[in-house]
N, C-alpha and C. Protein backbone atom coordinates (compact mmCIF):
# COMPACT_ATOMS: atom_id res chain seq x y z
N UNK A 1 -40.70 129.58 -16.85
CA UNK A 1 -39.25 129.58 -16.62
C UNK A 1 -38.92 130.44 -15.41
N UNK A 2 -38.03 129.73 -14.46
CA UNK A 2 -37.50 130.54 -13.41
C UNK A 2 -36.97 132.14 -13.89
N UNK A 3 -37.05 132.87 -12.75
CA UNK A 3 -36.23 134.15 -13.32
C UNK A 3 -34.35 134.05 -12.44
N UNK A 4 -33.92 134.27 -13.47
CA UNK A 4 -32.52 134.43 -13.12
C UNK A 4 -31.96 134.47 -11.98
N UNK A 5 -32.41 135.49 -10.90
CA UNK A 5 -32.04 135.45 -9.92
C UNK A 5 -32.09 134.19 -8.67
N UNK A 6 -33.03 133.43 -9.12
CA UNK A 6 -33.64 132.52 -8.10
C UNK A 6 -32.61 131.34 -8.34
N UNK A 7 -32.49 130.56 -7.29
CA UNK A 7 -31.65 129.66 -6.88
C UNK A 7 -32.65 128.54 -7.08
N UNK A 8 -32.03 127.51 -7.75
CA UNK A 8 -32.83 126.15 -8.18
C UNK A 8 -32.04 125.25 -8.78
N UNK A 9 -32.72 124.47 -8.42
CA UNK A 9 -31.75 123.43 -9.01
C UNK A 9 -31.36 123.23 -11.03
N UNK A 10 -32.56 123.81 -11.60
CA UNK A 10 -31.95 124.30 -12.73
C UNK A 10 -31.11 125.03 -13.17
N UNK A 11 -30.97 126.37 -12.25
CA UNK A 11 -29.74 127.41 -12.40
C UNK A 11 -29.11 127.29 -11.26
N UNK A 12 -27.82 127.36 -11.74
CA UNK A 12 -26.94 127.32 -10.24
C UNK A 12 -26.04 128.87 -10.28
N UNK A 13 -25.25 129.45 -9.32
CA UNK A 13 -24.88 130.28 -8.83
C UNK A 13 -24.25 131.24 -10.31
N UNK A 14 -23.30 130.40 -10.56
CA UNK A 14 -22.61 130.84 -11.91
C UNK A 14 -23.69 131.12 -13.16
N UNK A 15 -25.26 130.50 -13.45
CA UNK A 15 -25.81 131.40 -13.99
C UNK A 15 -26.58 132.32 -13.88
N UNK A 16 -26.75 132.41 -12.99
CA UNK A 16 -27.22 133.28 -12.43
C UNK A 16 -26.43 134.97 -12.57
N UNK A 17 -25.06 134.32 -12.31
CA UNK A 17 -24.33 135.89 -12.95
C UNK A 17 -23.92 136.28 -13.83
N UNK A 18 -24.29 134.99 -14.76
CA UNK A 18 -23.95 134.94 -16.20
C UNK A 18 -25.09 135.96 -16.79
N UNK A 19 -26.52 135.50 -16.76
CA UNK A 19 -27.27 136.09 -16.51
C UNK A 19 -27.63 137.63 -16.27
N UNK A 20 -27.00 138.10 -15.43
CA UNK A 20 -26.82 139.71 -15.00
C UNK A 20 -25.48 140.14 -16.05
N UNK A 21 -25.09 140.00 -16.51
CA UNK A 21 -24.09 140.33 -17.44
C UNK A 21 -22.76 139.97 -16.47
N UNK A 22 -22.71 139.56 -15.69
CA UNK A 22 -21.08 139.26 -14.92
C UNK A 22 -20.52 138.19 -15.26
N UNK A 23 -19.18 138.29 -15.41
CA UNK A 23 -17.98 137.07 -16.20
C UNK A 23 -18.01 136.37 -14.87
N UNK A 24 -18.57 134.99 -15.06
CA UNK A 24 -18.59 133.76 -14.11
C UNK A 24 -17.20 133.65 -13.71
N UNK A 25 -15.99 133.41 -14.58
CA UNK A 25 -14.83 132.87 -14.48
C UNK A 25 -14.20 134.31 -13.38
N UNK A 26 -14.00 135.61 -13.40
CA UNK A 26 -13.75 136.36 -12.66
C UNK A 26 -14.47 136.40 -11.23
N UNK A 27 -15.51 136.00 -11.14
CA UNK A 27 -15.99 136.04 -9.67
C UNK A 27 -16.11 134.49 -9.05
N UNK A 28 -15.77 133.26 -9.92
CA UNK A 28 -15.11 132.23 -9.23
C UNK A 28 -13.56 132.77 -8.67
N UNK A 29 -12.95 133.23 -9.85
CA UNK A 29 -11.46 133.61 -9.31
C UNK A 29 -11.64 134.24 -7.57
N UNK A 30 -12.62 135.39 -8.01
CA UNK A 30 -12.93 136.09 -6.44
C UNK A 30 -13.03 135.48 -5.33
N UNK A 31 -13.96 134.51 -5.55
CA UNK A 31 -14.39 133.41 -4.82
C UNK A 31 -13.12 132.52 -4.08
N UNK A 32 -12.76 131.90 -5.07
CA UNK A 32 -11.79 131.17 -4.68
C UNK A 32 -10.74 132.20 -3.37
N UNK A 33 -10.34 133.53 -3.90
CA UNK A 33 -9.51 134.05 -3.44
C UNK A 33 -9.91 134.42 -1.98
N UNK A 34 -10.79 134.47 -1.33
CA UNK A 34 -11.99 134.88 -0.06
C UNK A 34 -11.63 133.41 0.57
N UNK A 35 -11.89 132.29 -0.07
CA UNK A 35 -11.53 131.06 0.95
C UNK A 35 -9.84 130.85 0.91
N UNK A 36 -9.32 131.17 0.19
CA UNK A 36 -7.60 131.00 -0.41
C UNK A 36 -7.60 131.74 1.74
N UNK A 37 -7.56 132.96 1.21
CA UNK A 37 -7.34 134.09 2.89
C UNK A 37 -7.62 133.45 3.88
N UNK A 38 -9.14 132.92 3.67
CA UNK A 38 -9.94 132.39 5.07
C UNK A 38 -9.12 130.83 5.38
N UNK A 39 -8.32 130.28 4.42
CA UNK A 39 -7.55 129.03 4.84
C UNK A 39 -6.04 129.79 4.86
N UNK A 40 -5.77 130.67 5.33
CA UNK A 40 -4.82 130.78 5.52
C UNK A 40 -5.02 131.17 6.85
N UNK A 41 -5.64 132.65 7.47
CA UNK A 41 -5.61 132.86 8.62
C UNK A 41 -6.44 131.30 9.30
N UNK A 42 -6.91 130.49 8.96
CA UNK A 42 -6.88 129.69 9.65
C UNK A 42 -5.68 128.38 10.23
N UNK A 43 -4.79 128.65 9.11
CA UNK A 43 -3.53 127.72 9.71
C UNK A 43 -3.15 128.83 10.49
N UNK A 44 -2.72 129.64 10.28
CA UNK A 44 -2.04 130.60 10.95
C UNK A 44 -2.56 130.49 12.66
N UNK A 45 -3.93 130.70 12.71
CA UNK A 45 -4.27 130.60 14.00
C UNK A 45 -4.08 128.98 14.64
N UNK A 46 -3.80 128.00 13.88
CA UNK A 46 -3.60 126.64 14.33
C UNK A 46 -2.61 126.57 14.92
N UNK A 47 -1.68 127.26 14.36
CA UNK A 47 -0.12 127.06 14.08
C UNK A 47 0.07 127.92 15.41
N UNK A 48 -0.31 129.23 15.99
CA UNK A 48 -0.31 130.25 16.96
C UNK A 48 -0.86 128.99 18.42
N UNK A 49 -1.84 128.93 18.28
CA UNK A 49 -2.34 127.93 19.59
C UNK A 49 -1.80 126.76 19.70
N UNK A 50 -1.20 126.28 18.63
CA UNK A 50 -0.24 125.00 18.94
C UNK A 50 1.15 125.38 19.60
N UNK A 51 1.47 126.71 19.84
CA UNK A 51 2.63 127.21 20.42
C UNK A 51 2.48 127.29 21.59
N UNK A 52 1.11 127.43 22.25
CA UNK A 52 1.30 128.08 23.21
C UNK A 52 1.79 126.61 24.33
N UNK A 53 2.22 127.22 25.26
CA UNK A 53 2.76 125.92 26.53
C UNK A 53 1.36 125.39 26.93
N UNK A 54 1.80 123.71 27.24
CA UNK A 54 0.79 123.21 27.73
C UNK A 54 1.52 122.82 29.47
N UNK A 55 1.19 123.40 30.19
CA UNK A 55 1.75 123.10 31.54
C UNK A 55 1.49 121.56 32.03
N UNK A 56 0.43 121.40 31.44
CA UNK A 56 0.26 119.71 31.90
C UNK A 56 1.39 118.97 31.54
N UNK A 57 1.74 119.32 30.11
CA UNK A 57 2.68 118.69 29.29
C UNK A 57 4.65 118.53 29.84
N UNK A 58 4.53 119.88 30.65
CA UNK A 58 5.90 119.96 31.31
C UNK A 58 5.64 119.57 32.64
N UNK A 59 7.02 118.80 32.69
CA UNK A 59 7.32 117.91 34.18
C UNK A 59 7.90 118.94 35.17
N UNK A 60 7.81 118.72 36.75
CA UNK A 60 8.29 120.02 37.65
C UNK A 60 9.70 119.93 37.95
N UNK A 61 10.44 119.19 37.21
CA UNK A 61 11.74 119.05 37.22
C UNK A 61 12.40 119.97 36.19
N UNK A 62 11.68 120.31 34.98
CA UNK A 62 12.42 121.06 33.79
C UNK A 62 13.87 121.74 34.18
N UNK A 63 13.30 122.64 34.96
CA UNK A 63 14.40 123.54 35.53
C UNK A 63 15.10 123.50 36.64
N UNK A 64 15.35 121.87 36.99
CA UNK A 64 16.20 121.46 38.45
C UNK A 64 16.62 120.59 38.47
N UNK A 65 17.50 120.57 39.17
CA UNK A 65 19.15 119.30 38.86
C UNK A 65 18.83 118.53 39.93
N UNK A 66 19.61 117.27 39.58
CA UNK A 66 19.55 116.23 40.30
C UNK A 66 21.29 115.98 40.82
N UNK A 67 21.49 115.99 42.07
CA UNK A 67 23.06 115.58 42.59
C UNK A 67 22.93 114.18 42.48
N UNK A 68 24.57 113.59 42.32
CA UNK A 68 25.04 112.34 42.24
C UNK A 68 24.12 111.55 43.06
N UNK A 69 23.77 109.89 42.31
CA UNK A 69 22.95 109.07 43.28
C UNK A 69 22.63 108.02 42.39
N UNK A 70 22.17 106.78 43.07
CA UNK A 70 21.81 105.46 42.41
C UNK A 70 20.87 105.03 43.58
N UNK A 71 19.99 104.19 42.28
CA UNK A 71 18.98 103.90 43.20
C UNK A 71 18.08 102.46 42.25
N UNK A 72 17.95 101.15 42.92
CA UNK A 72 17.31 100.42 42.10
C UNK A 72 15.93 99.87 42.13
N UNK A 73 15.04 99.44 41.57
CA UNK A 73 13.46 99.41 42.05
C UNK A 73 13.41 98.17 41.43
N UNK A 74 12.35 96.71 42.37
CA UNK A 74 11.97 96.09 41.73
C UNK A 74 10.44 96.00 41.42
N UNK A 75 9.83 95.52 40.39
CA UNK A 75 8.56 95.45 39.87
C UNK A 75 8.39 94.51 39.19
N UNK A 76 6.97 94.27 38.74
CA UNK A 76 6.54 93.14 37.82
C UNK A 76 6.83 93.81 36.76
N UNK A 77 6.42 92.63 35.74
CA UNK A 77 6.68 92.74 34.10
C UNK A 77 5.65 94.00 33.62
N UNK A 78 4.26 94.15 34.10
CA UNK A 78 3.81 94.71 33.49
C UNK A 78 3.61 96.46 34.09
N UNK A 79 4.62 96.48 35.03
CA UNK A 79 4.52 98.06 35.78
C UNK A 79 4.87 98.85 34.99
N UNK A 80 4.25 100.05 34.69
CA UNK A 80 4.10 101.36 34.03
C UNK A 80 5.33 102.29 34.59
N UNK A 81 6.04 102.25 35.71
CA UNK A 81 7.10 102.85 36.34
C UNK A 81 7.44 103.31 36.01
N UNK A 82 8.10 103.40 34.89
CA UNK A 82 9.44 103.44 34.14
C UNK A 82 9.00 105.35 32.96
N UNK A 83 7.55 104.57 32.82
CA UNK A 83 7.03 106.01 32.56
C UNK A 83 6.71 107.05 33.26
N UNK A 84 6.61 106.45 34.53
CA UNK A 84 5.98 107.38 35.65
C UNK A 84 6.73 108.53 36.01
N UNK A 85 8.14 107.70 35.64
CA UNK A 85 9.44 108.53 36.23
C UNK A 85 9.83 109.55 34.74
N UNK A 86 9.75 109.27 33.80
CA UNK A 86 9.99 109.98 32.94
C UNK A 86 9.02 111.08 32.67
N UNK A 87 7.62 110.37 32.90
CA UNK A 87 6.87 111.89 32.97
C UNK A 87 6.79 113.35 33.91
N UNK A 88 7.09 112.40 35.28
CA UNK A 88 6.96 113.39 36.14
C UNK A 88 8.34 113.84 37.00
N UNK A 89 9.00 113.03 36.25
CA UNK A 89 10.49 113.68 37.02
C UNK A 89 11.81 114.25 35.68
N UNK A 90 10.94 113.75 34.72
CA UNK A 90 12.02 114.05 33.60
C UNK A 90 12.97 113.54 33.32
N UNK A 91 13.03 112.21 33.62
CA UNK A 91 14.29 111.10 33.52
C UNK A 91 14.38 110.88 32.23
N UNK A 92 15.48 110.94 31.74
CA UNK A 92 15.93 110.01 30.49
C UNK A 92 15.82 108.95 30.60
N UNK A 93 15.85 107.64 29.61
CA UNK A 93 16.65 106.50 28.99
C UNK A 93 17.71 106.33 28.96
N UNK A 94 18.33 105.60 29.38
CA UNK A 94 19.92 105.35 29.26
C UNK A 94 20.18 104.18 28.51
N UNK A 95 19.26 102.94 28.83
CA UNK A 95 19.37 101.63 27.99
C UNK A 95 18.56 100.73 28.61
N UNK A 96 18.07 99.64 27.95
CA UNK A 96 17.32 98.63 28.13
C UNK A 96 18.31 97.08 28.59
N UNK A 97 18.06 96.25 29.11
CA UNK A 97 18.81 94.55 29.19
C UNK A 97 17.96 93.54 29.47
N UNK A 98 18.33 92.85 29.29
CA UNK A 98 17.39 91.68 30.02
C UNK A 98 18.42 90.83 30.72
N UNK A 99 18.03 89.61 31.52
CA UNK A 99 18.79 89.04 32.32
C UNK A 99 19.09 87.77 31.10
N UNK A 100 20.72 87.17 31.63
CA UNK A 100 20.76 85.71 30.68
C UNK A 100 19.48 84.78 31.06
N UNK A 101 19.52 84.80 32.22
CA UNK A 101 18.05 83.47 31.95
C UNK A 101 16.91 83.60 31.86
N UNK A 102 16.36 85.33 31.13
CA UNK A 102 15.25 85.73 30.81
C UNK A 102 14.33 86.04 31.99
N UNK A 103 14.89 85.72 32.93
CA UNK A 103 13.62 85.86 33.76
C UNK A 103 13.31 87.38 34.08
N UNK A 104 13.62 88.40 33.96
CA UNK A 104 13.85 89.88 34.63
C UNK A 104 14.35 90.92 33.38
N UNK A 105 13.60 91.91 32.79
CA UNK A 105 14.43 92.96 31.91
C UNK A 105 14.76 94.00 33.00
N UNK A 106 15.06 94.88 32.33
CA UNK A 106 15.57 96.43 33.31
C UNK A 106 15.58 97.28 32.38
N UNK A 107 16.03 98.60 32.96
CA UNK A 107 15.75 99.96 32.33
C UNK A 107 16.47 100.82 33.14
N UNK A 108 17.48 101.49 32.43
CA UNK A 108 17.97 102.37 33.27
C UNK A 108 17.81 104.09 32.17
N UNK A 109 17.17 105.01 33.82
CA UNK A 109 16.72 106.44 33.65
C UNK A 109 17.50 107.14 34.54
N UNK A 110 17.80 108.39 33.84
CA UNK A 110 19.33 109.50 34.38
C UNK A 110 18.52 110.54 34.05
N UNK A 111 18.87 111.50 35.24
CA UNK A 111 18.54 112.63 35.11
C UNK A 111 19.64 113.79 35.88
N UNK A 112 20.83 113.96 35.09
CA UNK A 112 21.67 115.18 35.52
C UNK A 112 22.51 113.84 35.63
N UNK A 113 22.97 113.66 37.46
CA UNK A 113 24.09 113.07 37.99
C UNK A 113 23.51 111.55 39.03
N UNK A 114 21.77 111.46 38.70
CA UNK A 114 21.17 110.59 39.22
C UNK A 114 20.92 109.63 38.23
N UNK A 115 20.81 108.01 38.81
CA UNK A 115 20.65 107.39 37.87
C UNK A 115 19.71 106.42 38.87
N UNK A 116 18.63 105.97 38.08
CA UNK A 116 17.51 105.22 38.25
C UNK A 116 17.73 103.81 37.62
N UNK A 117 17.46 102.46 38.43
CA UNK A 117 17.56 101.36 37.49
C UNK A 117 16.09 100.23 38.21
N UNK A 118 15.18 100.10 37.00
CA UNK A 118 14.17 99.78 37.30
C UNK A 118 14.28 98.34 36.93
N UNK A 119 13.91 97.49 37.55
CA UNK A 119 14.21 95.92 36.89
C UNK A 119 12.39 95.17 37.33
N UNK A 120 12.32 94.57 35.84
CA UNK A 120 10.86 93.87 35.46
C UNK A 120 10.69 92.41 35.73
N UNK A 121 10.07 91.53 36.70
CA UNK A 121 10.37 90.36 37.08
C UNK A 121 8.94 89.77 36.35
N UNK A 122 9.47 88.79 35.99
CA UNK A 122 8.13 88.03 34.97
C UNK A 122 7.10 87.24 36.59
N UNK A 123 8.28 86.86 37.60
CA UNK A 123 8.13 86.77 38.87
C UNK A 123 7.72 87.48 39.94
N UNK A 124 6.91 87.88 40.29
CA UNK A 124 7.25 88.74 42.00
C UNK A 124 6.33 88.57 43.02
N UNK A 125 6.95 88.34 44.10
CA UNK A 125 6.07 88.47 44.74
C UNK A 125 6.06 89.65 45.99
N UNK A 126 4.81 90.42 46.24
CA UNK A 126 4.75 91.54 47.16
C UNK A 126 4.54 91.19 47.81
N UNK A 127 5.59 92.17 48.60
CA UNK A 127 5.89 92.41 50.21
C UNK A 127 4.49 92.25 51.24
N UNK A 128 3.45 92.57 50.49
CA UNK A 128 2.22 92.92 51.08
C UNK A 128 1.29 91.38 50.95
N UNK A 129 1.94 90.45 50.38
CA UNK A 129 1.43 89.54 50.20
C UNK A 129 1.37 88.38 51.44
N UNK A 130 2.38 88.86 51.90
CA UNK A 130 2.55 88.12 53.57
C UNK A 130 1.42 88.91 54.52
N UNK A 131 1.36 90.09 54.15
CA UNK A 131 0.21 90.34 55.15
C UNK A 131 -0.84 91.61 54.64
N UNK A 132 -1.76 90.97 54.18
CA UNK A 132 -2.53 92.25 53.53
C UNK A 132 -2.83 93.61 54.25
N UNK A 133 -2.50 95.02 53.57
CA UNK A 133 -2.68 95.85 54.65
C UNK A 133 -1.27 96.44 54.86
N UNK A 134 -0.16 95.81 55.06
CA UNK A 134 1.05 96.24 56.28
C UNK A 134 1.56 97.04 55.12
N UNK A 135 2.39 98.29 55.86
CA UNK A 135 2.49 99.20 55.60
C UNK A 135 4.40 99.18 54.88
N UNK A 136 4.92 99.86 53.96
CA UNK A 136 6.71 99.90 53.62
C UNK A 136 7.31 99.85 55.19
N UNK A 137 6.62 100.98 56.07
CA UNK A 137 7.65 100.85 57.16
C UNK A 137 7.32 99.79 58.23
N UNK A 138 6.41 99.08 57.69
CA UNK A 138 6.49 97.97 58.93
C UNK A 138 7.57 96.66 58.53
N UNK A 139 8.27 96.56 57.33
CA UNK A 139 9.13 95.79 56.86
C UNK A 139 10.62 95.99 57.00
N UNK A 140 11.42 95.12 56.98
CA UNK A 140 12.51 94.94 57.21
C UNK A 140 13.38 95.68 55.68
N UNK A 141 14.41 95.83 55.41
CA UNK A 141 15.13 96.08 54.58
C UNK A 141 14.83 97.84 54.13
N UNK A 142 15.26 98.02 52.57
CA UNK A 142 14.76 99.14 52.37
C UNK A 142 13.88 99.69 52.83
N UNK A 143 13.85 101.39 53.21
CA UNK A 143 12.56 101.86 54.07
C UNK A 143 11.93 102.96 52.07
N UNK A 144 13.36 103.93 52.19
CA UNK A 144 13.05 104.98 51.13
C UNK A 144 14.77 105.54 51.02
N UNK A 145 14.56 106.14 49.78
CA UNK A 145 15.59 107.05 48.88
C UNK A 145 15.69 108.03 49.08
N UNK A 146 16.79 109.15 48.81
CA UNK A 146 16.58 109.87 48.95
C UNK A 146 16.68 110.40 47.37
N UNK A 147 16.80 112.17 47.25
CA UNK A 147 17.49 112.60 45.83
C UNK A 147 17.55 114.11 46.44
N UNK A 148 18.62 114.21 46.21
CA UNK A 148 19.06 115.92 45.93
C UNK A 148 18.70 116.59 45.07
N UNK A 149 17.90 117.94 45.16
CA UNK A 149 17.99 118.64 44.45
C UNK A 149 18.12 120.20 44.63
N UNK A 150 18.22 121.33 43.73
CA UNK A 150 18.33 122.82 44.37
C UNK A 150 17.20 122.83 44.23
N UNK A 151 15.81 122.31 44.34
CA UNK A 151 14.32 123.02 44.08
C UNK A 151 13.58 123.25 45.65
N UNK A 152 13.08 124.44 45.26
CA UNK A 152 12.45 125.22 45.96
C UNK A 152 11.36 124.00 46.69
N UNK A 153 11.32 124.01 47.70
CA UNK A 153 10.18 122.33 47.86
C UNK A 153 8.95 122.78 47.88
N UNK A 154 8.46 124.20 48.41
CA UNK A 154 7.17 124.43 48.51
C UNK A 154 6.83 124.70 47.01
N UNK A 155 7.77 125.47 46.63
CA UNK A 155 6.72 125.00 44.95
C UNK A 155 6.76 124.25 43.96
N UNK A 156 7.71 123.34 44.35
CA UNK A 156 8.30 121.68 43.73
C UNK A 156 6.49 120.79 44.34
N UNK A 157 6.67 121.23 45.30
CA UNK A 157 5.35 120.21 45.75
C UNK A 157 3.88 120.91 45.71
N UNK A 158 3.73 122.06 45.22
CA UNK A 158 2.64 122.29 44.95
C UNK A 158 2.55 121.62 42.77
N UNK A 159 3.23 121.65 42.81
CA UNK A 159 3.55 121.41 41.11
C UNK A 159 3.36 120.04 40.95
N UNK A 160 3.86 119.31 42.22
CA UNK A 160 3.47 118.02 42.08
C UNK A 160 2.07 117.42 41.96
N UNK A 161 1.41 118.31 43.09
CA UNK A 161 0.06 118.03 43.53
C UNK A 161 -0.71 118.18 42.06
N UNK A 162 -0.50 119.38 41.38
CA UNK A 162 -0.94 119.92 40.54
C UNK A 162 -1.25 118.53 39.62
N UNK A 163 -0.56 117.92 39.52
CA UNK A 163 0.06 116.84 38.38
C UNK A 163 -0.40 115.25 38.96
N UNK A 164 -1.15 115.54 40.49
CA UNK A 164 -1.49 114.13 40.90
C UNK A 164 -0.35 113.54 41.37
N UNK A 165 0.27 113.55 41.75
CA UNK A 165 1.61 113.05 42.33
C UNK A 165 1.30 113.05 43.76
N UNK A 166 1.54 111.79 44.54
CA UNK A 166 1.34 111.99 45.90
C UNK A 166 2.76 112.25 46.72
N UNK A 167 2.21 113.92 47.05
CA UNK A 167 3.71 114.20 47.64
C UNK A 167 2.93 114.65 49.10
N UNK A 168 4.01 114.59 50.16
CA UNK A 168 3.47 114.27 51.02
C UNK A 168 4.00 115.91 52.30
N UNK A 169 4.33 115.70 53.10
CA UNK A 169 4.75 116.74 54.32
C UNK A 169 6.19 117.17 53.89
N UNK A 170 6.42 118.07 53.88
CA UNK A 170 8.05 118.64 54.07
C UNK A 170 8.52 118.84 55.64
N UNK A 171 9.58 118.25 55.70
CA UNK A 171 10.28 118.38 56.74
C UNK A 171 11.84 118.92 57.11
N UNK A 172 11.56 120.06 58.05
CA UNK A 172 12.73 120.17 58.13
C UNK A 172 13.62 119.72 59.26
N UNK A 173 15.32 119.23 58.67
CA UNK A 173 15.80 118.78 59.55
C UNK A 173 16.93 119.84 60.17
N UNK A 174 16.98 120.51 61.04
CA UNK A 174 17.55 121.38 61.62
C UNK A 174 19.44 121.19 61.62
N UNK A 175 19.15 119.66 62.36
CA UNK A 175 20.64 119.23 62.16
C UNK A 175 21.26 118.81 61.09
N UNK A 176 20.66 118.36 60.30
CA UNK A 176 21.34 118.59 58.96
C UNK A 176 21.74 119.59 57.88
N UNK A 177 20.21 120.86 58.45
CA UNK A 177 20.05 122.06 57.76
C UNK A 177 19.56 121.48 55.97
N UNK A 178 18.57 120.65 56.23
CA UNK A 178 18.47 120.47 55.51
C UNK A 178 16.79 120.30 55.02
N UNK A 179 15.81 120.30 54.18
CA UNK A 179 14.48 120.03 53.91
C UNK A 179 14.22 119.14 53.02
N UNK A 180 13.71 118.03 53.36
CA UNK A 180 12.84 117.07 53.39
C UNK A 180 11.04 116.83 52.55
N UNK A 181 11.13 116.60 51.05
CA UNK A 181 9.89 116.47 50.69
C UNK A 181 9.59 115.24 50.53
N UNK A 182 8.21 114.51 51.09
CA UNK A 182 8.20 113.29 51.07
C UNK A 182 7.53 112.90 50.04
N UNK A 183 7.87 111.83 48.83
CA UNK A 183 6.77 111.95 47.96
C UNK A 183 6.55 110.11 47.74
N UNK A 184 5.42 109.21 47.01
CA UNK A 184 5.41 108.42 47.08
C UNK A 184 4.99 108.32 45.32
N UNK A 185 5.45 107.18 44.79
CA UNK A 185 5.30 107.00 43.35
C UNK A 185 4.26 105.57 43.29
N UNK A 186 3.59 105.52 41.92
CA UNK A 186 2.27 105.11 42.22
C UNK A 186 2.12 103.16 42.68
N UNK A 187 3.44 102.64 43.37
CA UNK A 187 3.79 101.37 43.54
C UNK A 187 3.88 101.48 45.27
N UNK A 188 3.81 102.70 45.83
CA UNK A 188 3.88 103.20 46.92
C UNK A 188 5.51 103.09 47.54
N UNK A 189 6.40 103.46 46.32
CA UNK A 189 8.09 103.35 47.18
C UNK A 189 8.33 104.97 47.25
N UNK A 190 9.11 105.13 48.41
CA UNK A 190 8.67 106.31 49.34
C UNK A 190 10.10 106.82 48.76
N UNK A 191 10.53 107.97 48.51
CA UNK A 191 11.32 109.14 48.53
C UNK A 191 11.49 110.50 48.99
N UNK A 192 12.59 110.93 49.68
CA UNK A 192 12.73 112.42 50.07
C UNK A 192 13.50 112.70 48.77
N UNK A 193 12.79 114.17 48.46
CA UNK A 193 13.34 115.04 47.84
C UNK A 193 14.00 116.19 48.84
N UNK A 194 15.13 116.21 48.47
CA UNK A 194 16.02 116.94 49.64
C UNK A 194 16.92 118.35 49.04
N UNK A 195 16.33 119.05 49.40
CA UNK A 195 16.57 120.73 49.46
C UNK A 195 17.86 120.96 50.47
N UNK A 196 18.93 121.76 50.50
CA UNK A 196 19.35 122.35 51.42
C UNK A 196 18.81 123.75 52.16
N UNK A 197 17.70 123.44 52.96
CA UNK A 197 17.63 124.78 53.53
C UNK A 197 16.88 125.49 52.49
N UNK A 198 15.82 125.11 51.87
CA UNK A 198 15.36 126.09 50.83
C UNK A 198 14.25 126.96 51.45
N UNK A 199 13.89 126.40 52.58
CA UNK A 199 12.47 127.31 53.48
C UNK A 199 13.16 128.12 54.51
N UNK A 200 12.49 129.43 54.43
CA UNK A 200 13.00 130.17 55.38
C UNK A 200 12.53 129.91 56.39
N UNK A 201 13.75 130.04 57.67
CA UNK A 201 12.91 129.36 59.29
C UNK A 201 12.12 130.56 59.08
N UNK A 202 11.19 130.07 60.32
CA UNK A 202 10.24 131.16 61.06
C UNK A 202 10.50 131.76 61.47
């Protein structure tokens, strides 16, 4: 016969302390109470690191306004856009439509005093399709948008970069007194983000 102390598959833990004269039912209680703690500080620490900010998670707009403006985009049915703008600029939803003869839905996104209206063509055909290669500004009509905002551009556009966003040169325009961030969204339609004067001249 095994001796008491030894672990086997004939005796298991509890007789083993039965065995030594110790009340099984009091040092399960113990037991239990050692993992009871150890599952607690473990939500606790779940619950702590799920607080903390995920910077990926916040857009570089959080804390910057948009002045009055409209602006409309066309795309195919299956362009992602609509998220693009909500992730990285922080646009709301305003409402969904579709056209009466089905051919085209839309989506309109607001952010402050700007309003975005994206329209989905079951149809389209690109600009680039007449000539593979040619560039927004080698075309006629729309070139780019603008949007107002009070953000700082040099660290509006390092925040962008951060985030994969192709933002491009800041420019300043003297006679307007005004600065110029160029950024392009992933369909390649071109926008200034426009600062008054937020860089100090040289």
């Amino acid at each position: 016969m095994p001796k008491a102390d030894e672990l086997s598959t004939e005796y298991g833990i509890i007789d083993i302390f039965a065995n030594r004269g110790l009340n099984p039912t009091v040092l399960h209680i113990s037991m239990n109470r050692k993992y009871f703690v150890s599952l607690i500080f473990l939500v606790i620490g779940f619950i702590c690191f799920s607080q903390i900010p995920n910077k990926k998670s916040q857009n570089c707009f959080s804390k910057l306004e948009f002045e009055s403006g409209f602006i409309a985009i066309t795309t195919s049915k299956d362009s992602d856009l609509a998220n693009w703008y909500r992730q990285n600029f922080g646009m709301e939803q305003v409402k969904e439509f579709t056209s009466a003869n089905g051919n085209s839905s839309g989506i309109i996104l607001r952010k402050d005093k700007f309003v975005l209206e994206i329209l989905f063509r079951n149809k389209l055909i690109e600009r680039k399709q007449f000539r593979p290669g040619a560039q927004n500004e080698e075309w006629d009509g729309l070139l780019k948008f603008g949007v107002y905002t009070n953000a700082d551009l040099l660290v509006l556009k390092q925040c962008l970069l951060e985030r994969g966003v192709n933002a491009g040169r800041i420019f300043r325009d003297d006679e307007l007194g005004e600065d110029l961030l160029l950024v392009k969204d992933p369909e390649g339609n071109m926008m200034e983000l426009i600062s008054r004067s937020s860089i100090p001249q040289r």
